[in-house]
C-alpha atoms as a PDB file:
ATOM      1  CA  UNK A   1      49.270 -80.571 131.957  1.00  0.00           C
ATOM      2  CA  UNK A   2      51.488 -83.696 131.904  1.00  0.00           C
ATOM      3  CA  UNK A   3      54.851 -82.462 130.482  1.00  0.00           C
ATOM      4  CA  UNK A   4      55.492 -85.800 129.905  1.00  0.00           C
ATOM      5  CA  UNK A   5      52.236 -86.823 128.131  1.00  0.00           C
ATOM      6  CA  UNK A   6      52.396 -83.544 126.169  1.00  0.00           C
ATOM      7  CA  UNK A   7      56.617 -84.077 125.514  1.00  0.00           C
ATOM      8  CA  UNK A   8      55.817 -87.768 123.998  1.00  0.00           C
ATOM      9  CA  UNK A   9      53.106 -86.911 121.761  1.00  0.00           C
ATOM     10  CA  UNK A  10      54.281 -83.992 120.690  1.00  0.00           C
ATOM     11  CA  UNK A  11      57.396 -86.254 119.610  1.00  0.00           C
ATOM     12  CA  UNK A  12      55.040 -88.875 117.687  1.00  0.00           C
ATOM     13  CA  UNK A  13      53.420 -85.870 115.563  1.00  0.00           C
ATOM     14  CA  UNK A  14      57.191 -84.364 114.724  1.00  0.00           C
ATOM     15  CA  UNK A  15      58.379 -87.512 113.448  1.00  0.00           C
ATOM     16  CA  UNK A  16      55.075 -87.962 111.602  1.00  0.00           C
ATOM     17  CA  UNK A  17      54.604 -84.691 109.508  1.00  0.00           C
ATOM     18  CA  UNK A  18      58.183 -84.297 109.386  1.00  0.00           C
ATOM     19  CA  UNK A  19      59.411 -87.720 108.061  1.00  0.00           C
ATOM     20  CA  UNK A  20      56.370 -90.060 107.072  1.00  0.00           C
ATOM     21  CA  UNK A  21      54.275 -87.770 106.245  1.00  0.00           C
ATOM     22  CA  UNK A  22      55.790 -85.063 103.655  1.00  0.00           C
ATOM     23  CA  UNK A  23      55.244 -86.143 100.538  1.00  0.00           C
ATOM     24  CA  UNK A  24      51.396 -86.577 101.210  1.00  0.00           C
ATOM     25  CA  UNK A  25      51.081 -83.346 103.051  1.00  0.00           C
ATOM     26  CA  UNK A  26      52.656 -81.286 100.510  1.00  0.00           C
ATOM     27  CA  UNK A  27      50.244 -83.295  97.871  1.00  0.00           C
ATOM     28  CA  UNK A  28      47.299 -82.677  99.871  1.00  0.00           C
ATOM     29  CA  UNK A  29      47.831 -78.563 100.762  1.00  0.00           C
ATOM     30  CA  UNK A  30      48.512 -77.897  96.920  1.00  0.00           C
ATOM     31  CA  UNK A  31      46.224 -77.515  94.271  1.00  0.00           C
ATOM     32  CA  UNK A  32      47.493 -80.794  92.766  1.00  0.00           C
ATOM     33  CA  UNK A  33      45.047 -83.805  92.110  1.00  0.00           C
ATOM     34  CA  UNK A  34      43.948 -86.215  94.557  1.00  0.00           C
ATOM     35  CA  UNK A  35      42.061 -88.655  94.706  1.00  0.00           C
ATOM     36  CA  UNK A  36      38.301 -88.749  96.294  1.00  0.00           C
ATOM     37  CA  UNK A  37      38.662 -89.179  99.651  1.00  0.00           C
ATOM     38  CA  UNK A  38      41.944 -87.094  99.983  1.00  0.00           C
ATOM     39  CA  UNK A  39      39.667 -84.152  98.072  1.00  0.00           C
ATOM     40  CA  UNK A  40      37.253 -84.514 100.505  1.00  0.00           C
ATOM     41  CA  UNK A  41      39.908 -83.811 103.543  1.00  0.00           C
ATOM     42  CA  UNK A  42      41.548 -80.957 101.513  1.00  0.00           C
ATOM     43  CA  UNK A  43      37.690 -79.399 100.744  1.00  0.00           C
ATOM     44  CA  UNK A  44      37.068 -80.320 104.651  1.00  0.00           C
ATOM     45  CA  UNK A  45      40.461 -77.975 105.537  1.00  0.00           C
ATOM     46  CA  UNK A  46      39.688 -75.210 103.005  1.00  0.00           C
ATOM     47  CA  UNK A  47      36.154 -74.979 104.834  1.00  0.00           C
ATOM     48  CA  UNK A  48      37.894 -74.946 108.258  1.00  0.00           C
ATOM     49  CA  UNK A  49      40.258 -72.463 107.078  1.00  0.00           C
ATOM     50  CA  UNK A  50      37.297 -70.005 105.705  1.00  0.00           C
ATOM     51  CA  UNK A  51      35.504 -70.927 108.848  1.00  0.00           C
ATOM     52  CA  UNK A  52      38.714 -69.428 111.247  1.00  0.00           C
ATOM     53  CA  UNK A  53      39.463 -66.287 109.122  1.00  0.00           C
ATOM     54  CA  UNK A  54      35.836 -65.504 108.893  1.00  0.00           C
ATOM     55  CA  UNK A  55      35.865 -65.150 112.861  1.00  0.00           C
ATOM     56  CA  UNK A  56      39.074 -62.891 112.855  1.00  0.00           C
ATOM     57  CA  UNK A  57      38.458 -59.092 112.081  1.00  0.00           C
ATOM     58  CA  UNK A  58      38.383 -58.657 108.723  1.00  0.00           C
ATOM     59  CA  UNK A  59      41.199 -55.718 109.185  1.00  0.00           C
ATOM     60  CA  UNK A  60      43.988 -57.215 110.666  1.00  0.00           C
ATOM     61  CA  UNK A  61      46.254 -53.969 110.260  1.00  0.00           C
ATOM     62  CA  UNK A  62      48.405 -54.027 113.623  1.00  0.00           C
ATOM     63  CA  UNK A  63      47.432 -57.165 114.935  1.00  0.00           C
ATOM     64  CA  UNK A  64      49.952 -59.811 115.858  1.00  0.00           C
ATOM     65  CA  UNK A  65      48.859 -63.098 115.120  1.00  0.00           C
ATOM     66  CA  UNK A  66      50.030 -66.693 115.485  1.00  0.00           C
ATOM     67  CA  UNK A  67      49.633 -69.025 113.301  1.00  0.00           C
ATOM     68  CA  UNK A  68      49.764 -72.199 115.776  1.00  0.00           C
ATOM     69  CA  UNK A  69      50.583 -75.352 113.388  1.00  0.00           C
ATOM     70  CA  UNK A  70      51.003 -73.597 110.847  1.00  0.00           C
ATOM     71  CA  UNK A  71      51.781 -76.625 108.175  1.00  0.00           C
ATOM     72  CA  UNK A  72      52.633 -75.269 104.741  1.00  0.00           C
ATOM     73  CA  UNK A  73      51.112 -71.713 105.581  1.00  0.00           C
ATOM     74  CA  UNK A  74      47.653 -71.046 103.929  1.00  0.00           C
ATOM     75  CA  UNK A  75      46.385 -69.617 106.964  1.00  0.00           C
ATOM     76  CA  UNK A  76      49.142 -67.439 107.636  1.00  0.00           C
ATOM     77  CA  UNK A  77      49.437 -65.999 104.199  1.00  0.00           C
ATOM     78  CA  UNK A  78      45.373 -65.210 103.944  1.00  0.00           C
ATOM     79  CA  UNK A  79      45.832 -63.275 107.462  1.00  0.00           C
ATOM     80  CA  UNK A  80      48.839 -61.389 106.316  1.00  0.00           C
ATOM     81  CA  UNK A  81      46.477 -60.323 103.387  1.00  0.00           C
ATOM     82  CA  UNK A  82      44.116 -58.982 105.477  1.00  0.00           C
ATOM     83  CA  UNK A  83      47.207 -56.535 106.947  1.00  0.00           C
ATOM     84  CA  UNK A  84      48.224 -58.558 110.011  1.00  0.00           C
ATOM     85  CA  UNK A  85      51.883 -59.452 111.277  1.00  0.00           C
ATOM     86  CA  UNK A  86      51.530 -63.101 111.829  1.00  0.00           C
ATOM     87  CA  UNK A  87      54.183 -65.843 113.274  1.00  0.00           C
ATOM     88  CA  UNK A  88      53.858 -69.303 111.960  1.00  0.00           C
ATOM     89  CA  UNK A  89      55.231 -72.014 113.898  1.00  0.00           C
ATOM     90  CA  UNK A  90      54.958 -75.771 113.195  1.00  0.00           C
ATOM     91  CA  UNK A  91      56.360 -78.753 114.726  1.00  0.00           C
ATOM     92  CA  UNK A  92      57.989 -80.036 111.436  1.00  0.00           C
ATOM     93  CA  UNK A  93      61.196 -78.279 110.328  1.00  0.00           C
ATOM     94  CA  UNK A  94      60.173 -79.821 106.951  1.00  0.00           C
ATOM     95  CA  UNK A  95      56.728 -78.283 106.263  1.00  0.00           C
ATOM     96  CA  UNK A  96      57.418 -75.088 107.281  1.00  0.00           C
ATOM     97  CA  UNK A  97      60.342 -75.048 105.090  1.00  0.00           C
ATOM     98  CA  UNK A  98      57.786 -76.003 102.549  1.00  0.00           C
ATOM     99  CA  UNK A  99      56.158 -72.859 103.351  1.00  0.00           C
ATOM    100  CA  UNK A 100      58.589 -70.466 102.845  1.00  0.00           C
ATOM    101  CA  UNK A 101      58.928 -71.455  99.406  1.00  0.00           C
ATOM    102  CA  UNK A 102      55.369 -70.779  99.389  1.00  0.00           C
ATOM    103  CA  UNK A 103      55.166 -67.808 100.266  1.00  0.00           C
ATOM    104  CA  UNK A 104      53.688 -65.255  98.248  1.00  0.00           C
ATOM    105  CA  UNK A 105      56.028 -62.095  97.417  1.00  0.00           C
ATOM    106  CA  UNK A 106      53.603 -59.228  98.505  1.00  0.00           C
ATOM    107  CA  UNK A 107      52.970 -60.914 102.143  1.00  0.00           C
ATOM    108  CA  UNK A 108      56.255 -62.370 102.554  1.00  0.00           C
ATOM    109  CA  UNK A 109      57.537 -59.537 104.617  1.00  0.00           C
ATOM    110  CA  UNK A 110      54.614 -59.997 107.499  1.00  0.00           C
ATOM    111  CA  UNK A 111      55.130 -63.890 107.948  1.00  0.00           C
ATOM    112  CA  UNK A 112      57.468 -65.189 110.609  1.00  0.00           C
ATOM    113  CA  UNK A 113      58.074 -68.793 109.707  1.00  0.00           C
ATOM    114  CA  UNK A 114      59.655 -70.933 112.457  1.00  0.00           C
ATOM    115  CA  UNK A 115      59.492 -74.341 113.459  1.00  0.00           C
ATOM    116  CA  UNK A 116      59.442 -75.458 117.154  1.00  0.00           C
ATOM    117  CA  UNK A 117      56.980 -75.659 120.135  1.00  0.00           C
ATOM    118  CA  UNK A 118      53.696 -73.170 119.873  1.00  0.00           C
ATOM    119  CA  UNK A 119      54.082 -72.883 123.537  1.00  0.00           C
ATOM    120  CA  UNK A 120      57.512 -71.507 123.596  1.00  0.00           C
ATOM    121  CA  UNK A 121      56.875 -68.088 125.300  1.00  0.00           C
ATOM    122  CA  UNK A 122      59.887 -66.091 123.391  1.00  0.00           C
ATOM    123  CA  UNK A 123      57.937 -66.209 120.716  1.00  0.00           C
ATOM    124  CA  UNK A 124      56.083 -63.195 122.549  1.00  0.00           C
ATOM    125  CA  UNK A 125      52.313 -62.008 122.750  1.00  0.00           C
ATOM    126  CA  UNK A 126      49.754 -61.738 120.265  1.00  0.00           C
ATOM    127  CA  UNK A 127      46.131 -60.434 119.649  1.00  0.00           C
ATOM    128  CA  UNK A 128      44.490 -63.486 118.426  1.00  0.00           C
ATOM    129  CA  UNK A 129      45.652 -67.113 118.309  1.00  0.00           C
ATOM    130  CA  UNK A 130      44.823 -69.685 115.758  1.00  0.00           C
ATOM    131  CA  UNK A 131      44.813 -73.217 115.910  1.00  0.00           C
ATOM    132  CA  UNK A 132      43.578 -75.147 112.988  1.00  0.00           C
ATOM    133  CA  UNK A 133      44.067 -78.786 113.872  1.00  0.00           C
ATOM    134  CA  UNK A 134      47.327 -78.376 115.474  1.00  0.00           C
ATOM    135  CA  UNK A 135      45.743 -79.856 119.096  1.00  0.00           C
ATOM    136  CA  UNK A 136      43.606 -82.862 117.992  1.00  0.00           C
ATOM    137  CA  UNK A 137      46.415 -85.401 118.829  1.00  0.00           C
ATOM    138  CA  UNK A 138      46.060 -84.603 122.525  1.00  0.00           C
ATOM    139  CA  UNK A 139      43.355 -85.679 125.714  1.00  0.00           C
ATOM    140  CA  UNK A 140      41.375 -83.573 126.438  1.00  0.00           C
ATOM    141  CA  UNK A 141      43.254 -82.067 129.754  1.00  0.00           C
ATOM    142  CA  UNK A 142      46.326 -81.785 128.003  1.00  0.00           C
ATOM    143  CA  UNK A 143      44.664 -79.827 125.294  1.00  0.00           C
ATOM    144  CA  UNK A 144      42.735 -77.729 127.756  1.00  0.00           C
ATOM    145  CA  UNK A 145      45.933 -76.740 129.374  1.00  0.00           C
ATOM    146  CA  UNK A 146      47.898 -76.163 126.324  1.00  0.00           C
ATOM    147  CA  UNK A 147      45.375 -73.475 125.356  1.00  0.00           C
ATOM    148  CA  UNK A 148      45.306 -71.954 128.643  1.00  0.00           C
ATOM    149  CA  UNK A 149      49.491 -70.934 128.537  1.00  0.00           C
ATOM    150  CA  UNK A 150      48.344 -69.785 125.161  1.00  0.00           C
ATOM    151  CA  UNK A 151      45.976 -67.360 126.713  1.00  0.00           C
ATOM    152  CA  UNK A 152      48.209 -66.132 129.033  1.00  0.00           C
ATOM    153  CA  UNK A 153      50.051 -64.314 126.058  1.00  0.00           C
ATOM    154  CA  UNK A 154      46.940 -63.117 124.256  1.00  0.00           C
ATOM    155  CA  UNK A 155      44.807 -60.175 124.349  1.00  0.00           C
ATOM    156  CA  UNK A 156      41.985 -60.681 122.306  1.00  0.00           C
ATOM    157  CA  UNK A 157      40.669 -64.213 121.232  1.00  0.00           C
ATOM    158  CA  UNK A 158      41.584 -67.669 120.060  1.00  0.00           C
ATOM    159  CA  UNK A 159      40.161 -69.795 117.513  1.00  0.00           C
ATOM    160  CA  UNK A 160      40.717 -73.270 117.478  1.00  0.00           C
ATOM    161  CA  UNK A 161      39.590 -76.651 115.889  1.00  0.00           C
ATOM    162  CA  UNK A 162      39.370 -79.909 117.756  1.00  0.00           C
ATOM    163  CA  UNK A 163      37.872 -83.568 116.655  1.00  0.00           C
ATOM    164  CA  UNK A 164      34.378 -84.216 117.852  1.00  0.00           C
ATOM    165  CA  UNK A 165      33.878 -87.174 119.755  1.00  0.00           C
ATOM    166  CA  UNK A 166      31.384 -89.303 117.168  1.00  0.00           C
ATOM    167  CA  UNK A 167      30.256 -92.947 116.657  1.00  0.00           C
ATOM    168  CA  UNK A 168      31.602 -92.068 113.260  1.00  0.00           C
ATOM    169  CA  UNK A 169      35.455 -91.069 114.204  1.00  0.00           C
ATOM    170  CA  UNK A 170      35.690 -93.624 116.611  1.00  0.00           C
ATOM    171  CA  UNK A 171      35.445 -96.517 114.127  1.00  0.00           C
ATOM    172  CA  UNK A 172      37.706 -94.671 111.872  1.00  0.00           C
ATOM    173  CA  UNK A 173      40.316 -94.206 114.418  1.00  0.00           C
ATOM    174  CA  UNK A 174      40.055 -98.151 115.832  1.00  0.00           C
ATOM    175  CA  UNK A 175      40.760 -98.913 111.909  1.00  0.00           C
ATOM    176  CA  UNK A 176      43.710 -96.635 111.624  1.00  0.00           C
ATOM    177  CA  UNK A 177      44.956 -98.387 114.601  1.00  0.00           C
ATOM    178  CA  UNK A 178      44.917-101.693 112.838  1.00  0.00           C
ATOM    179  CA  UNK A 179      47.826-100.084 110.851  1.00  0.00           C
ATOM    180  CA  UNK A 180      51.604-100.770 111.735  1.00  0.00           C
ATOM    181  CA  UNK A 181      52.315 -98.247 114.056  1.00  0.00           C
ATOM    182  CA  UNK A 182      55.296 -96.890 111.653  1.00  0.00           C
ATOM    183  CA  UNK A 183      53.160 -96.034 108.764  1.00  0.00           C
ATOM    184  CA  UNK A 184      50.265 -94.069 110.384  1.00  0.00           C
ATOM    185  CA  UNK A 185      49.749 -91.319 111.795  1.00  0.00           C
ATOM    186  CA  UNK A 186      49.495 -90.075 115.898  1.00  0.00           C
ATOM    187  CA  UNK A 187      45.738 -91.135 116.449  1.00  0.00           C
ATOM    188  CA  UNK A 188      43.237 -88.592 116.917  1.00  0.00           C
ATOM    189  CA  UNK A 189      42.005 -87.716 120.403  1.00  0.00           C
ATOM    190  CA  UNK A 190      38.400 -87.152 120.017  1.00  0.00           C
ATOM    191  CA  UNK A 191      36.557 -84.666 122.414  1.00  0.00           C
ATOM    192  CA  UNK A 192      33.135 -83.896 123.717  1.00  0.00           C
ATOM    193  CA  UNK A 193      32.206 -80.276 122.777  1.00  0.00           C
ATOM    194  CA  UNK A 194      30.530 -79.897 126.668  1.00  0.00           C
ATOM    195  CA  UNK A 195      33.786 -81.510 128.380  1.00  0.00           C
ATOM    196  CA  UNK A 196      36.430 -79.510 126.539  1.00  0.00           C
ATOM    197  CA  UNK A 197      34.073 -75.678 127.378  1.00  0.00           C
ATOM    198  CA  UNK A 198      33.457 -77.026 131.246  1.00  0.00           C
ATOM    199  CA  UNK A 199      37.117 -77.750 131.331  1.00  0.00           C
ATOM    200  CA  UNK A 200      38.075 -74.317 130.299  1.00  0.00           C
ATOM    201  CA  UNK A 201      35.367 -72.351 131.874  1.00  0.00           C
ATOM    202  CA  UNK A 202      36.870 -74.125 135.427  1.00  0.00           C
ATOM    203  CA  UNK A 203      40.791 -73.664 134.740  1.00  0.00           C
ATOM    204  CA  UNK A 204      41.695 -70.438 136.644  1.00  0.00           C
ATOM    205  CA  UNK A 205      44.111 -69.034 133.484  1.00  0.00           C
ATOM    206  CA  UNK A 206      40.837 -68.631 131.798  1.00  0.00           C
ATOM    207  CA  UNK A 207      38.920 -66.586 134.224  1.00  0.00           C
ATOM    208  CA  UNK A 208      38.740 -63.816 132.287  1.00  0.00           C
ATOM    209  CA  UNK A 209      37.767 -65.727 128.823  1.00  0.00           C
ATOM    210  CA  UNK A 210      34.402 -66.906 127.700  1.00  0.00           C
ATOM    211  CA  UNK A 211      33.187 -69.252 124.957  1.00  0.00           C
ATOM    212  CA  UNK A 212      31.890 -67.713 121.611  1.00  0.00           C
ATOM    213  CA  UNK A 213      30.766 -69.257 118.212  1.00  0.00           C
ATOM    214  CA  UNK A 214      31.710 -73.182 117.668  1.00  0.00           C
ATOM    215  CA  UNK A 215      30.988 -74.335 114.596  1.00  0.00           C
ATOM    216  CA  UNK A 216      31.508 -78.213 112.889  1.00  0.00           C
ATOM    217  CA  UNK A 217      33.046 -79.260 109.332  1.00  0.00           C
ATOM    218  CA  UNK A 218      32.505 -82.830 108.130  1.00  0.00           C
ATOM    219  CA  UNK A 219      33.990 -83.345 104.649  1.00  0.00           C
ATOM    220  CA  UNK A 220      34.296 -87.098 103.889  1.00  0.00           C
ATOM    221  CA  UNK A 221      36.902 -87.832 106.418  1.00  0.00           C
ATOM    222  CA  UNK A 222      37.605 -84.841 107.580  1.00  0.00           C
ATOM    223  CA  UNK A 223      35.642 -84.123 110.729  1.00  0.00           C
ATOM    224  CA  UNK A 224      36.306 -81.272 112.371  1.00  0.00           C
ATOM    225  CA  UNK A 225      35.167 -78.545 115.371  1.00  0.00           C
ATOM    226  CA  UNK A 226      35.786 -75.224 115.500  1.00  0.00           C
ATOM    227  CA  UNK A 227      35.278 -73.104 119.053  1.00  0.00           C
ATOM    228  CA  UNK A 228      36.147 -69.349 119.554  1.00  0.00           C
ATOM    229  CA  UNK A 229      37.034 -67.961 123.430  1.00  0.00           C
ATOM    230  CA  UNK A 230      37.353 -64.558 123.478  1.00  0.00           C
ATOM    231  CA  UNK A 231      38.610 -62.421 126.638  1.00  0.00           C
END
């Protein structure tokens, strides 16, 4: 991975969801109205999010779990319902604040909330790793290797989404550019579904891990991909 790469962009999306971006995301990840094409991303997430859980074990009871961009906490809190001990972790002090106030008083006790890097290794080992958008604003190699330090410190599988490269997504993207660069957000980095498996089936870290369901959500503007590697 390029540290530096990673360190800069990781920068853009803290400033964004933490500063620029609050008001909208809390909007968008409540059951307050929006309007059409910011129901069609939230419908597009709430897929995703059914999508993830439905490839996690249904009983979660003793499995650590982290929650890798863990926004306001939906994921986290459905997991912790199903029994498991799960560690949020978001890049935005802000939104994950947001979450805790969220939180739900019979699960509150099994979510970690903490905001920082999800590739911090005190935050320890887990069973299964979840990453629901949280590396779509990085290439392709940089992504590849962020999951691959992920699976160093997991035992069982990791689910994560990523934004398909599309005809589609591409124009949308070259628009967003159009806008000043202080009012949107880090672009997306789209990626083909056969360069991001060959990329991890050849990086050494993830010998002992193979590829498993993938599955794609397109909701209006939200386009997503979801892809499961399980050791």
């Amino acid at each position: 991975m390029s540290d530096t790469t990673y360190q800069e962009r990781r920068g853009q999306i803290e400033n964004y969801f933490d500063r620029t971006a609050v008001a909208a995301w809390a909007k968008l990840t409540s059951d307050a109205p929006v309007g059409r094409i910011r129901a069609s991303v939230r419908a597009g997430r709430d897929q995703m999010r059914a999508t993830l859980l439905s490839w996690l074990p249904q009983d979660l009871h003793g499995a650590r779990i982290l929650d890798a961009g863990c926004g306001t906490g939906a994921l986290a809190v459905e997991a912790a319902r199903r029994g498991a001990e799960v560690v949020g972790i978001d890049l935005s002090p802000t939104l994950v604040d947001l979450a805790r106030t969220r939180l739900p008083a019979d699960v509150a006790q099994r979510i970690d909330l903490r905001s920082g890097d999800m590739l911090d290794p005190s935050l320890g080992t887990f069973d299964h790793v979840v990453a629901m958008d949280s590396i779509i604003h990085y290439q392709t190699e940089d992504a590849v290797a962020a999951l691959a330090q992920l699976a160093q410190r997991t035992t069982r599988s990791m689910v994560f989404t990523f934004a398909p490269r599309t005809p589609l997504l591409a124009a949308m993207i070259s628009v967003g550019r159009l806008f000043p660069r202080g009012e949107r957000a880090p672009w997306l980095e789209p990626m083909a579904e056969d360069k991001i498996a060959a990329l991890m089936a050849a990086t050494p870290a993830l010998d002992a891990w193979q590829c498993g369901r993938t599955q794609r959500v397109s909701s209006g503007f939200y386009k997503s991909q979801a892809m499961e590697w399980s050791r």
